[in-house]
PDB file of N, CA and C in Angstrom:
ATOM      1  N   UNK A   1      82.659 120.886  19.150  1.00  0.00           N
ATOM      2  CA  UNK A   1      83.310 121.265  17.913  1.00  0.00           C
ATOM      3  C   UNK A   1      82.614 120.533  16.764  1.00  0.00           C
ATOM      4  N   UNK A   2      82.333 121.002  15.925  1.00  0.00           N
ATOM      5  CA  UNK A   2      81.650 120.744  14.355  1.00  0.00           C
ATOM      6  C   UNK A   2      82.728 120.269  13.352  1.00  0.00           C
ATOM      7  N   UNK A   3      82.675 119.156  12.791  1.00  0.00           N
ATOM      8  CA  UNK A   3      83.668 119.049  11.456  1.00  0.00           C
ATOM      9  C   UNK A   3      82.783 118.475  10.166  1.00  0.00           C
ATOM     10  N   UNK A   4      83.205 119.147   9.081  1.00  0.00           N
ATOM     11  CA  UNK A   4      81.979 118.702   7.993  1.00  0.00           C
ATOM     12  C   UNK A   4      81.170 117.496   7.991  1.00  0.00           C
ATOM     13  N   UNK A   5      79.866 117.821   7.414  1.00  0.00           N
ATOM     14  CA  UNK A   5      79.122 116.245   7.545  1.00  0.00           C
ATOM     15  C   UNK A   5      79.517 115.210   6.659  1.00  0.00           C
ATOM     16  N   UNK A   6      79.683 113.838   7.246  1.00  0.00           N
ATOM     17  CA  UNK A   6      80.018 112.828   6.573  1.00  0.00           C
ATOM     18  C   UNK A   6      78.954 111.451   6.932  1.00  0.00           C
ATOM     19  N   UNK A   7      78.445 111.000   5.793  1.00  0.00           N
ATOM     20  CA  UNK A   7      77.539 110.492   5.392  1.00  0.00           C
ATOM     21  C   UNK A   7      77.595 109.156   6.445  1.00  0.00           C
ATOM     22  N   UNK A   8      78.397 108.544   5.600  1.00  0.00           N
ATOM     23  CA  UNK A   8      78.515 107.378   6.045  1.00  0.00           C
ATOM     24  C   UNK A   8      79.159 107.020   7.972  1.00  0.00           C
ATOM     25  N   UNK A   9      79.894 107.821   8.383  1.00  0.00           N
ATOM     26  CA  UNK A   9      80.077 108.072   9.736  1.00  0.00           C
ATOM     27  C   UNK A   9      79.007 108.493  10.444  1.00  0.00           C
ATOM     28  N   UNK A  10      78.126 109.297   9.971  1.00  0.00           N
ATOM     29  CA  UNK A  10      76.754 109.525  10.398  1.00  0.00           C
ATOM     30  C   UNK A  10      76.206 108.477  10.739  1.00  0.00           C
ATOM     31  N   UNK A  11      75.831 107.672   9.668  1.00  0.00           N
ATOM     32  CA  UNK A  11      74.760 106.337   9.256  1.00  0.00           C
ATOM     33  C   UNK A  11      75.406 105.001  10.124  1.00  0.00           C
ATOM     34  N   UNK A  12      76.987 105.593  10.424  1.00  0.00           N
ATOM     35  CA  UNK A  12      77.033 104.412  11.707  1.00  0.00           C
ATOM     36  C   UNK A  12      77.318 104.807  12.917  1.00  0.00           C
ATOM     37  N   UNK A  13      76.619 105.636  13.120  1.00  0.00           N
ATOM     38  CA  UNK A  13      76.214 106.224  14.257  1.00  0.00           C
ATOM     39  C   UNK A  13      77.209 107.535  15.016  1.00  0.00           C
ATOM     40  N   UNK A  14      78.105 107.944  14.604  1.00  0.00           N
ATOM     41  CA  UNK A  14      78.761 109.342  14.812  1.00  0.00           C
ATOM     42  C   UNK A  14      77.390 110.410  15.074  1.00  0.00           C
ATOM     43  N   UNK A  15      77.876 110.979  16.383  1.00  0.00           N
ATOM     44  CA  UNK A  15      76.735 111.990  16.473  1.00  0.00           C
ATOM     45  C   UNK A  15      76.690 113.170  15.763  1.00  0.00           C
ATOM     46  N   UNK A  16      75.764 113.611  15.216  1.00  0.00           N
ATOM     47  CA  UNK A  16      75.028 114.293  14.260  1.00  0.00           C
ATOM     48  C   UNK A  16      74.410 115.697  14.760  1.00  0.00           C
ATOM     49  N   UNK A  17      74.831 116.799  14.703  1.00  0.00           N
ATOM     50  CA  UNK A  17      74.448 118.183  14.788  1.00  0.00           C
ATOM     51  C   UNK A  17      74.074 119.201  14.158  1.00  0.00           C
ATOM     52  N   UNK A  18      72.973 120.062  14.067  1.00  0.00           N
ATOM     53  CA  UNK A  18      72.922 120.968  12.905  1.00  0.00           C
ATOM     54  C   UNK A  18      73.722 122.248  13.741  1.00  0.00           C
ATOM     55  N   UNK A  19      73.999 123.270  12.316  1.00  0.00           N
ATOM     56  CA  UNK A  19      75.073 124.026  11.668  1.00  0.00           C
ATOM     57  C   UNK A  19      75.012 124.845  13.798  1.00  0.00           C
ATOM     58  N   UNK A  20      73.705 125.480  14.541  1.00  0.00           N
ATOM     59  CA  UNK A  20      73.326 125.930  15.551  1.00  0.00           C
ATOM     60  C   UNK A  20      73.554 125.427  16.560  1.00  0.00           C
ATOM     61  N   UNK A  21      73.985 124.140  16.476  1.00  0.00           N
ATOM     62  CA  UNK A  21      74.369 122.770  17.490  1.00  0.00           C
ATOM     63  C   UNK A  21      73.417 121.655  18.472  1.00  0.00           C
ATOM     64  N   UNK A  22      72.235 121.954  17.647  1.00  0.00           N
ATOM     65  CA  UNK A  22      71.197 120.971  18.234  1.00  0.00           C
ATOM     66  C   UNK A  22      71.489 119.754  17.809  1.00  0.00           C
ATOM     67  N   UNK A  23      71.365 118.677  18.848  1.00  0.00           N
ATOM     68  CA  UNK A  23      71.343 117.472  18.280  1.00  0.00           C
ATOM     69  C   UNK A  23      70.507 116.689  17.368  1.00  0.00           C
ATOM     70  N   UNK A  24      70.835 115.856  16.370  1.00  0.00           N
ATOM     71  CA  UNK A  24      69.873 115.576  15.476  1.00  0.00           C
ATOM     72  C   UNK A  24      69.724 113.750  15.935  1.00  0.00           C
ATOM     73  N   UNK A  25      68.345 113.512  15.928  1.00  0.00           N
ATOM     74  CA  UNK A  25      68.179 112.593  16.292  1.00  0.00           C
ATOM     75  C   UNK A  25      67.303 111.409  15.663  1.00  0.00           C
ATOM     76  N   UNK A  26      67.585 110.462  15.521  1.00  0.00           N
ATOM     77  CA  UNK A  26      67.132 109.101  14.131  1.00  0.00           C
ATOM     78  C   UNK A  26      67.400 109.437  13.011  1.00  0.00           C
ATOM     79  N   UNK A  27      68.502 110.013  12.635  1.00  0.00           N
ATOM     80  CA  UNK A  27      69.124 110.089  11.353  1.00  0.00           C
ATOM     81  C   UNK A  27      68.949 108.996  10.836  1.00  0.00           C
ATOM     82  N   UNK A  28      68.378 108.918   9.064  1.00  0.00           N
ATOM     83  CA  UNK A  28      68.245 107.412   8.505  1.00  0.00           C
ATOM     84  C   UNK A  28      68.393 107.811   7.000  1.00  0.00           C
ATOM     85  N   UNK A  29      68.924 106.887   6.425  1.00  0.00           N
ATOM     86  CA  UNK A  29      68.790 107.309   4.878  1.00  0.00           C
ATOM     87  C   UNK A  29      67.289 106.242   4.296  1.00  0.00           C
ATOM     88  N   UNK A  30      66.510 107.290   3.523  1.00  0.00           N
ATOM     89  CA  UNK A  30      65.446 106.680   3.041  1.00  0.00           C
ATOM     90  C   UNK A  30      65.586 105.926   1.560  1.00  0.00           C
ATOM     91  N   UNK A  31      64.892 105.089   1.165  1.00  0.00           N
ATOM     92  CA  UNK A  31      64.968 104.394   0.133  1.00  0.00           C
ATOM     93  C   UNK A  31      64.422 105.099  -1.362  1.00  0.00           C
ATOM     94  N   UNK A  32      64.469 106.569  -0.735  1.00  0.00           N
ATOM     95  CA  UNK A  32      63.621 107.643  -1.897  1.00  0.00           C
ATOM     96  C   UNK A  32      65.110 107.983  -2.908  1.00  0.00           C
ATOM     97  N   UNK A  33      64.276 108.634  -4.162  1.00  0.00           N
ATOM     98  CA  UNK A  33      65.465 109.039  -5.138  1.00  0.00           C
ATOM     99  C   UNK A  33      65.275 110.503  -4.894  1.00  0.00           C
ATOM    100  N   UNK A  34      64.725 111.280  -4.032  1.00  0.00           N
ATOM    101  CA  UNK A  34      64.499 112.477  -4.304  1.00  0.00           C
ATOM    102  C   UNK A  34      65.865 113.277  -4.071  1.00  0.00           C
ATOM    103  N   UNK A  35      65.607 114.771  -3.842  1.00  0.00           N
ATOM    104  CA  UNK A  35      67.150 115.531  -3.587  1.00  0.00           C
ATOM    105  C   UNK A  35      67.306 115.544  -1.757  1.00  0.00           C
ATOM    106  N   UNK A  36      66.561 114.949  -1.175  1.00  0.00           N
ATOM    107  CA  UNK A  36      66.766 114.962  -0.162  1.00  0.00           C
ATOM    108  C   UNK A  36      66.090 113.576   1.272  1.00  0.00           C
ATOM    109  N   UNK A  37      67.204 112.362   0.852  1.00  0.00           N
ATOM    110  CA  UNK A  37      66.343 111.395   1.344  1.00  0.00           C
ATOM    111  C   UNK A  37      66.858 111.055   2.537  1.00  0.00           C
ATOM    112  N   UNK A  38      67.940 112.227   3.502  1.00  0.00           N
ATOM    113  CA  UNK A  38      68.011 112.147   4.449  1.00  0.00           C
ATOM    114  C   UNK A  38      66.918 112.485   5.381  1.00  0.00           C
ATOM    115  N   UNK A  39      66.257 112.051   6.819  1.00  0.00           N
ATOM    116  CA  UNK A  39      65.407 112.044   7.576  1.00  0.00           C
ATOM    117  C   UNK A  39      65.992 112.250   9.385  1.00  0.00           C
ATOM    118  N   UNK A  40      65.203 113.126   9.973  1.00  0.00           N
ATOM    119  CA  UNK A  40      65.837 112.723  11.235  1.00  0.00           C
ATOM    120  C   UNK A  40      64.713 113.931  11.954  1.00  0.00           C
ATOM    121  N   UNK A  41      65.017 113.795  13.764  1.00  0.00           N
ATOM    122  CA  UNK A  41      64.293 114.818  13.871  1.00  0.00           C
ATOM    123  C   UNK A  41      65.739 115.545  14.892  1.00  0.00           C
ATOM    124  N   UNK A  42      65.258 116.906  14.935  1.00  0.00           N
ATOM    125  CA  UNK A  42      66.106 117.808  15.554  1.00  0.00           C
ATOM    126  C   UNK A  42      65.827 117.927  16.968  1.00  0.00           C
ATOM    127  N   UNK A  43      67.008 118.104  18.111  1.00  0.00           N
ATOM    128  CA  UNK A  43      66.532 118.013  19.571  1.00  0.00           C
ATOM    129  C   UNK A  43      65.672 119.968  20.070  1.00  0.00           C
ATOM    130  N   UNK A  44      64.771 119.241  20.596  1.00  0.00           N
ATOM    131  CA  UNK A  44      63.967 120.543  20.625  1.00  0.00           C
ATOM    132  C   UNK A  44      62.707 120.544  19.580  1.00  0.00           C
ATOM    133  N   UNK A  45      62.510 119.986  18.767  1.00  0.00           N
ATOM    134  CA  UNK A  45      61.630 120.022  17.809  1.00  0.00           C
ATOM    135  C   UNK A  45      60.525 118.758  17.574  1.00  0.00           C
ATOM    136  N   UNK A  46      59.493 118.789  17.047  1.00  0.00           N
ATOM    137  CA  UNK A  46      58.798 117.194  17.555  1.00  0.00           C
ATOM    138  C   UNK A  46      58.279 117.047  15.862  1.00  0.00           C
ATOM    139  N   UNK A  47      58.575 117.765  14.919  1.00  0.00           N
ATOM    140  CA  UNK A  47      58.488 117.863  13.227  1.00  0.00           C
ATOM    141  C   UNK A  47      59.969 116.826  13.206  1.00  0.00           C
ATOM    142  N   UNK A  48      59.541 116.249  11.561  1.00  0.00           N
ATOM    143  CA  UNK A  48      60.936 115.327  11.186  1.00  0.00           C
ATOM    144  C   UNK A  48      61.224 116.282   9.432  1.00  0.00           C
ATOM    145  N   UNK A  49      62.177 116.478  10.234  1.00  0.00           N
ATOM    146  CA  UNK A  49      62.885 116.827   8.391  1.00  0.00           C
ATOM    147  C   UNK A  49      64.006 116.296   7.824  1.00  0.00           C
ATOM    148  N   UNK A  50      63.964 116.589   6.577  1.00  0.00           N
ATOM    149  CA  UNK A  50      64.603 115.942   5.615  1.00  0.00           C
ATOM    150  C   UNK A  50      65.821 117.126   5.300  1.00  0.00           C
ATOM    151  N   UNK A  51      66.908 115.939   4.844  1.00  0.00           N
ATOM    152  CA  UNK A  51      68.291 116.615   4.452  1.00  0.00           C
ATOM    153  C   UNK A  51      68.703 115.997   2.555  1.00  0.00           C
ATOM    154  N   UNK A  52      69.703 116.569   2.159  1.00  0.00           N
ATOM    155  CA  UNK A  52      70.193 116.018   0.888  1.00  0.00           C
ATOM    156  C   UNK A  52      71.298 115.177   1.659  1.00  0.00           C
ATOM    157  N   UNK A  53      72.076 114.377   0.712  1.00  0.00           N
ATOM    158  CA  UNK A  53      73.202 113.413   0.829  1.00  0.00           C
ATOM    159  C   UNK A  53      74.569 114.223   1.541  1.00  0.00           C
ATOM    160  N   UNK A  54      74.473 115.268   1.434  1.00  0.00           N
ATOM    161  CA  UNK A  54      75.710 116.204   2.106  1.00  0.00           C
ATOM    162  C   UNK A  54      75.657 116.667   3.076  1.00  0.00           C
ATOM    163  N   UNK A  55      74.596 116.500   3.899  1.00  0.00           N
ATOM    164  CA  UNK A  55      73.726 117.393   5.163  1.00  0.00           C
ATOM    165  C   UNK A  55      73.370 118.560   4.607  1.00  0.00           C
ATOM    166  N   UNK A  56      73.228 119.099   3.693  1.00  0.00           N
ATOM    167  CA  UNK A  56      72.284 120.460   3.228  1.00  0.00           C
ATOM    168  C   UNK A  56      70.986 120.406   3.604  1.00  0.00           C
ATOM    169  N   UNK A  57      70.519 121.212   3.929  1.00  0.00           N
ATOM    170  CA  UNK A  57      69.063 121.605   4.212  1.00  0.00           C
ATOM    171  C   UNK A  57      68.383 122.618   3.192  1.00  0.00           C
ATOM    172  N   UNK A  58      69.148 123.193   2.595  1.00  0.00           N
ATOM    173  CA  UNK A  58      68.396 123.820   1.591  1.00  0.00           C
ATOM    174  C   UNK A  58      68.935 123.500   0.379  1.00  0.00           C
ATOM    175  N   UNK A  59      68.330 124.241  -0.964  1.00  0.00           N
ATOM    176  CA  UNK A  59      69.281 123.867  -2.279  1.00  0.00           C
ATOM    177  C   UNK A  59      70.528 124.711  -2.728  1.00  0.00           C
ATOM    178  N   UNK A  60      70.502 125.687  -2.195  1.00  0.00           N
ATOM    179  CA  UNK A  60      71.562 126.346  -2.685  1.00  0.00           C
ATOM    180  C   UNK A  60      72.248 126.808  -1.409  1.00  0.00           C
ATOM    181  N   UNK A  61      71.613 127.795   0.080  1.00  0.00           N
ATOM    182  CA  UNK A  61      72.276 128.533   0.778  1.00  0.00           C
ATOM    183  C   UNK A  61      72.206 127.530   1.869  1.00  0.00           C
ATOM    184  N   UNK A  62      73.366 128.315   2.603  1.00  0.00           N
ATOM    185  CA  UNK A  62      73.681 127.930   4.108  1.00  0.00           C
ATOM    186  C   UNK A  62      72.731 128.109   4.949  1.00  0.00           C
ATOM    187  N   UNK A  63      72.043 126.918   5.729  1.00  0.00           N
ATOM    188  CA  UNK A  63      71.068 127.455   7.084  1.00  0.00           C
ATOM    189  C   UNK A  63      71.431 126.760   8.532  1.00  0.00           C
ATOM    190  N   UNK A  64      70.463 126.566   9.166  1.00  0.00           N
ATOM    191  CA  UNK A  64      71.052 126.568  10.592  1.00  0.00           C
ATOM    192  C   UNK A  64      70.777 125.329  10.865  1.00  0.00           C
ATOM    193  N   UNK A  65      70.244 124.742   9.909  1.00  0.00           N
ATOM    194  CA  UNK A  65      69.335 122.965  10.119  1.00  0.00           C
ATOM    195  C   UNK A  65      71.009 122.327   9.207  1.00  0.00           C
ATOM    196  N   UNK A  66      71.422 122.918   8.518  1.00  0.00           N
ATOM    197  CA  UNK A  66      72.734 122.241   7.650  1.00  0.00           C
ATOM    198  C   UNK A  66      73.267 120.965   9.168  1.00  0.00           C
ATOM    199  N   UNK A  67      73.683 119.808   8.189  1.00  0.00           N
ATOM    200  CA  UNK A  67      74.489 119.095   9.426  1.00  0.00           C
ATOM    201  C   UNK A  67      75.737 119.029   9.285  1.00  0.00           C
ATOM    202  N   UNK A  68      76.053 118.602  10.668  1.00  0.00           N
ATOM    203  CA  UNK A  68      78.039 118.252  10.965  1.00  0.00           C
ATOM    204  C   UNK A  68      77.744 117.409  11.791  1.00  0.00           C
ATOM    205  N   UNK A  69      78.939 117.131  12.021  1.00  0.00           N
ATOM    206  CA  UNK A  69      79.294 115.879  12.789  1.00  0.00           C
ATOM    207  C   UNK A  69      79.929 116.606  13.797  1.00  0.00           C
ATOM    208  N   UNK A  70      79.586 115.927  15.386  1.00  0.00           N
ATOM    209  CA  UNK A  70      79.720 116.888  16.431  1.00  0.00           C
ATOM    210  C   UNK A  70      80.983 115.687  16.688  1.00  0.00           C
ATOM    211  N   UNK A  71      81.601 116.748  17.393  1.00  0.00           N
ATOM    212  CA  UNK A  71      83.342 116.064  17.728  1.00  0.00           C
ATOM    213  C   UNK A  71      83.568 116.416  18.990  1.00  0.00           C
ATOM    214  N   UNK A  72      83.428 116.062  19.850  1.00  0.00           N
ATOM    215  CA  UNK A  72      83.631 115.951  21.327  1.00  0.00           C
ATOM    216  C   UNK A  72      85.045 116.965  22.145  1.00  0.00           C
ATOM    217  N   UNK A  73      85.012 118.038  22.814  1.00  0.00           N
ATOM    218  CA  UNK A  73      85.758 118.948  22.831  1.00  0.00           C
ATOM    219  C   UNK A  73      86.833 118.259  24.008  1.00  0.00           C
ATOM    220  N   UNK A  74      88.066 117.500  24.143  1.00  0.00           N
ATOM    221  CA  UNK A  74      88.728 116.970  24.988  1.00  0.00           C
ATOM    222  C   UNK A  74      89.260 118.118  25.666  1.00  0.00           C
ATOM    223  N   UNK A  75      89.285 118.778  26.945  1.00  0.00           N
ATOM    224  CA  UNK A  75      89.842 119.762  27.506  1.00  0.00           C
ATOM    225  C   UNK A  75      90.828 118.832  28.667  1.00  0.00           C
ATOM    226  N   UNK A  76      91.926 119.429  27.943  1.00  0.00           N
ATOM    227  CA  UNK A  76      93.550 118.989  28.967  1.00  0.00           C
ATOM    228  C   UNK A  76      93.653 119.946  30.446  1.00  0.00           C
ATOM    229  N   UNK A  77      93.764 119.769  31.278  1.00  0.00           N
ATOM    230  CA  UNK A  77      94.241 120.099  32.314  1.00  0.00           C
ATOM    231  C   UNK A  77      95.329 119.941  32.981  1.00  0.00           C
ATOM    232  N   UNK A  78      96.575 120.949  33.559  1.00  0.00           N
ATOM    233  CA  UNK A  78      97.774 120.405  33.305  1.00  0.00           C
ATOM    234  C   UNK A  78      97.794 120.951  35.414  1.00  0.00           C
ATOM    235  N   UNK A  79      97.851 120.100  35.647  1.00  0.00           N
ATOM    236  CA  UNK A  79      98.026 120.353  37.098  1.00  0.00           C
ATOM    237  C   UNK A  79      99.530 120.750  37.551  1.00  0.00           C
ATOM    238  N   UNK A  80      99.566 121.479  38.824  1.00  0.00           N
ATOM    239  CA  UNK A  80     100.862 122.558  38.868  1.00  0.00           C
ATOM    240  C   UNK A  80     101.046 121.610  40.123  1.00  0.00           C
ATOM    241  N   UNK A  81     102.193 121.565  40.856  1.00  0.00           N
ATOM    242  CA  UNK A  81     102.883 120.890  41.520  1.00  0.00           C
ATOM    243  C   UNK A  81     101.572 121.343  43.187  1.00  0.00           C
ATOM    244  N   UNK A  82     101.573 120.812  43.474  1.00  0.00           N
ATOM    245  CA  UNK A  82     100.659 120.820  45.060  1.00  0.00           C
ATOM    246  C   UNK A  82     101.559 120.951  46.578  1.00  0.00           C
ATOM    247  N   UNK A  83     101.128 121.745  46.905  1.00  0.00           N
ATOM    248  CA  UNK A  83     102.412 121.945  48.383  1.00  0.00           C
ATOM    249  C   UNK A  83     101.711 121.600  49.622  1.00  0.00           C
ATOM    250  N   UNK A  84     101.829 120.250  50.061  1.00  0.00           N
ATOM    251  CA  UNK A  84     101.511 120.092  50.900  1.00  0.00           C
ATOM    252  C   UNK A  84     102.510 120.281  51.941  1.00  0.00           C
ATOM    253  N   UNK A  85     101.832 119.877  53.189  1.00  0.00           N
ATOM    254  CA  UNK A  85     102.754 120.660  54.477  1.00  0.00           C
ATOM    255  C   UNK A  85     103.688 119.335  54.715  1.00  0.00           C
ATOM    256  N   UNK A  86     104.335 119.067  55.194  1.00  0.00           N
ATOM    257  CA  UNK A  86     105.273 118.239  55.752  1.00  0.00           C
ATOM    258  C   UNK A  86     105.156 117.559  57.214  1.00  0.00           C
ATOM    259  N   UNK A  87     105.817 116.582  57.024  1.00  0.00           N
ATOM    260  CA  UNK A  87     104.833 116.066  58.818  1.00  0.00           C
ATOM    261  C   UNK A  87     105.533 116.958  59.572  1.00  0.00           C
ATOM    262  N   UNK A  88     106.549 117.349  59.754  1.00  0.00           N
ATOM    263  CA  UNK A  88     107.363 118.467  60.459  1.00  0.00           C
ATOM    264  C   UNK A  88     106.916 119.535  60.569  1.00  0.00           C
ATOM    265  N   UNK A  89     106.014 119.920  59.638  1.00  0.00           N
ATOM    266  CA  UNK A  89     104.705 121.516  59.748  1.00  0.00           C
ATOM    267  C   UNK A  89     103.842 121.154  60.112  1.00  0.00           C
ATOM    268  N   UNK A  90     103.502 119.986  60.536  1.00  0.00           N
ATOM    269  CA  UNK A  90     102.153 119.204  60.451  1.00  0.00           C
ATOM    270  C   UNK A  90     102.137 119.435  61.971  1.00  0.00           C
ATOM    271  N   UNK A  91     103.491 119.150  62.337  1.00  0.00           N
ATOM    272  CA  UNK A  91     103.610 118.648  64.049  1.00  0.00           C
ATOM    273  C   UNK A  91     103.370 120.380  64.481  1.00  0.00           C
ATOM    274  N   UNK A  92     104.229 121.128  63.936  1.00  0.00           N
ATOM    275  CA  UNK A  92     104.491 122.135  64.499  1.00  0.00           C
ATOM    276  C   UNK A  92     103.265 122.974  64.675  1.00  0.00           C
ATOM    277  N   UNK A  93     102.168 122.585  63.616  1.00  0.00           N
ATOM    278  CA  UNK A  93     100.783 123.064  63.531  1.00  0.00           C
ATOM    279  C   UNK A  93     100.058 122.850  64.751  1.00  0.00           C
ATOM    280  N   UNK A  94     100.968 121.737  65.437  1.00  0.00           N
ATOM    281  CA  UNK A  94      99.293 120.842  66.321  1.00  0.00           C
ATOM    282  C   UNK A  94      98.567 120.262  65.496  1.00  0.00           C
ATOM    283  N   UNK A  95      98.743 119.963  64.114  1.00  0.00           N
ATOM    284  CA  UNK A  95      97.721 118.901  63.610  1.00  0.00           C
ATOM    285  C   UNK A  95      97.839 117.943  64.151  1.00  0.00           C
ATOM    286  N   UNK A  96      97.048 116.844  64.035  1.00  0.00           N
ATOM    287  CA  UNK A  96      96.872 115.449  64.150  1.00  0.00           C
ATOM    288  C   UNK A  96      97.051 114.846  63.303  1.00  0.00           C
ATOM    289  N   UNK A  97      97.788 113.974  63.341  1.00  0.00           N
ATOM    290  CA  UNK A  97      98.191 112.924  62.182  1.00  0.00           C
ATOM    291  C   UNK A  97      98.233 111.449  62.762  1.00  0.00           C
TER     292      UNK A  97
END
């Protein structure tokens, strides 16, 4: 699950995904003033690109390099009561017990 990118949760280490769900990897903020002095490289890719302060990847539109912050999907499992046999079915089986 994706929830908007946040800078500073990023920068202490919250894992980092673009908009497609690749992992982004050595996220760093650079000491540049430009519009985009985020840095990192993408999993799958061996190029390093650069982001703005919001995770944008471009200047105006939505793309697939945009980042989020990946949020770990907890799946509940609700287990249903289990019927095991009884030593009294057990016997009557011929099991061994």
């Amino acid at each position: 699950m994706q929830k908007p990118f946040d800078l500073q949760k990023a920068l202490a280490g919250a894992p980092v995904v673009t908009r497609d769900g690749r992992r982004v990897i050595g996220l760093v903020l650079l000491p540049a003033k430009g519009e985009f002095p985020l840095a990192g490289m993408v999993e799958g890719d061996e190029n390093i690109y650069t982001w703005k302060k919001t995770g944008g990847f471009l200047r105006s539109s939505t793309c697939s390099f945009d980042l989020f912050l990946d949020v770990p999907v907890v799946q509940k499992t609700v287990l249903g009561r289990l019927n095991f046999p009884t030593l009294k079915e057990m016997k009557e089986a011929d099991l061994h017990i």
